[in-house]
Protein backbone atom coordinates (compact mmCIF):
# COMPACT_ATOMS: atom_id res chain seq x y z
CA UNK A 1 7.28 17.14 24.60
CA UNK A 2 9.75 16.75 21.19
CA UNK A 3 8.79 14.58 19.18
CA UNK A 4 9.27 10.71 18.86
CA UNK A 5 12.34 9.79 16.17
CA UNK A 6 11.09 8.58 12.71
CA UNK A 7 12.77 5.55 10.79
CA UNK A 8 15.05 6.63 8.17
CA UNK A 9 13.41 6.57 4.42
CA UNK A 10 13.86 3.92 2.87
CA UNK A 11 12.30 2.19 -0.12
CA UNK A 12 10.75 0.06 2.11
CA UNK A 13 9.14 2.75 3.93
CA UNK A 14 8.26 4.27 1.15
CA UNK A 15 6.50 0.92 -0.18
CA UNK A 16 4.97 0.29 3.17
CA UNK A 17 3.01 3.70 3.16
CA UNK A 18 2.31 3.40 -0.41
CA UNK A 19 0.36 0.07 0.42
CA UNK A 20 -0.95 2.02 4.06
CA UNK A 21 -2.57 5.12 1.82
CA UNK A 22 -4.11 1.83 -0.57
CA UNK A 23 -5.30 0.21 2.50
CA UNK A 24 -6.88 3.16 4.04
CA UNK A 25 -8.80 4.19 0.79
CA UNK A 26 -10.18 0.56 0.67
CA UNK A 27 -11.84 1.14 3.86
CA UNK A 28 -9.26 -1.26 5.41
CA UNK A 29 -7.82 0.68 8.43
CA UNK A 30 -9.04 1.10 12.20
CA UNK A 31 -10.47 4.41 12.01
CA UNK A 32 -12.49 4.52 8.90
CA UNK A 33 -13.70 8.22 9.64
CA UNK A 34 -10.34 9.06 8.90
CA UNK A 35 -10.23 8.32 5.03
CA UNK A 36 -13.30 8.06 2.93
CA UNK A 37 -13.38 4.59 1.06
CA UNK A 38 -12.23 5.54 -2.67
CA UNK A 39 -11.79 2.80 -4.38
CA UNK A 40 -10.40 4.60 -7.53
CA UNK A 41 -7.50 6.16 -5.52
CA UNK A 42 -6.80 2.94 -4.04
CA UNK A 43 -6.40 1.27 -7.43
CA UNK A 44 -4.15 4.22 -8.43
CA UNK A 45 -1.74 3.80 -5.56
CA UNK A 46 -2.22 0.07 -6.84
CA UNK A 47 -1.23 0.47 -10.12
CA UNK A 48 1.86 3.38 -9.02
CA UNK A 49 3.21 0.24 -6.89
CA UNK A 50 2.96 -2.01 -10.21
CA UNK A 51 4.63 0.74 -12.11
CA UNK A 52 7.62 1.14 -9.23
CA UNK A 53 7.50 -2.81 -9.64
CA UNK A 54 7.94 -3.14 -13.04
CA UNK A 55 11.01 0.28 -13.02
CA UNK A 56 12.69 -1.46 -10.26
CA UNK A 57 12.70 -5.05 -11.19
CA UNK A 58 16.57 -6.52 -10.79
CA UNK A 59 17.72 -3.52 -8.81
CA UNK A 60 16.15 -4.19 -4.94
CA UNK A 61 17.67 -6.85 -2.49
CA UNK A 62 16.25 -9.93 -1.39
CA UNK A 63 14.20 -8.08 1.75
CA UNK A 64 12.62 -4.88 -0.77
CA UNK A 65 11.47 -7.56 -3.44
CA UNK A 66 10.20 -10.03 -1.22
CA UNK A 67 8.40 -6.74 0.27
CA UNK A 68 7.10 -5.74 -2.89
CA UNK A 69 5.57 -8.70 -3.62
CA UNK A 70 3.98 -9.16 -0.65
CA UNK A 71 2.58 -6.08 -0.47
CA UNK A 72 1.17 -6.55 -4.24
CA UNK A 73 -0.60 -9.82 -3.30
CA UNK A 74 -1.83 -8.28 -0.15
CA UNK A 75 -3.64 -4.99 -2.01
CA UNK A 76 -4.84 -7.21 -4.88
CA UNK A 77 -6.80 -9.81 -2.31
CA UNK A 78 -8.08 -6.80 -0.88
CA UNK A 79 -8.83 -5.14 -3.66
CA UNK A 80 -10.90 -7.28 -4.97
CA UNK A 81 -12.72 -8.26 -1.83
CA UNK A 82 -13.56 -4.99 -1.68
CA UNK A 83 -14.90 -4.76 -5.54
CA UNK A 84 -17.04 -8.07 -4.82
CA UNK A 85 -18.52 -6.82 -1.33
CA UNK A 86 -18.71 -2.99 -1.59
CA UNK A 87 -20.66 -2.87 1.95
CA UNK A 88 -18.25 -4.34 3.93
């Protein structure tokens, strides 16, 4: 059975699993047995998203800022859920 296509790379893509690796180490994905919760490598893929933020601001279109914002808010909310309820 070959394979199923991939999207093409893009920096959205590249965001997007960025904020998926987060996610996953802040114990926010379906199959938790699949990534141990570590919250320090979450806030590292955090703060590399900040960084790629602040090294890209005034050179993405309307769609990969909007993105990048979005996906900021979203980790930070979660982030700090997870820092105020560690059992979750």
């Amino acid at each position: 059975m070959p394979d199923a296509p991939t999207p093409p790379v893009s920096f959205s893509t590249f965001l997007v699993s960025l904020a998926s690796s987060a996610l996953a180490h802040l114990g926010e994905v379906s199959n938790p047995a699949a990534t141990p919760v570590d919250i320090a490598l979450a806030r590292q893929t955090m703060e590399l998203i900040d960084m790629l933020a602040e090294k890209t601001k005034g050179n993405l279109d309307e769609d990969e800022a909007s993105l990048m914002g979005a996906l900021q808010k979203e980790l930070r909310e979660r982030y700090e859920a997870r820092i105020a309820n560690p059992r979750r």
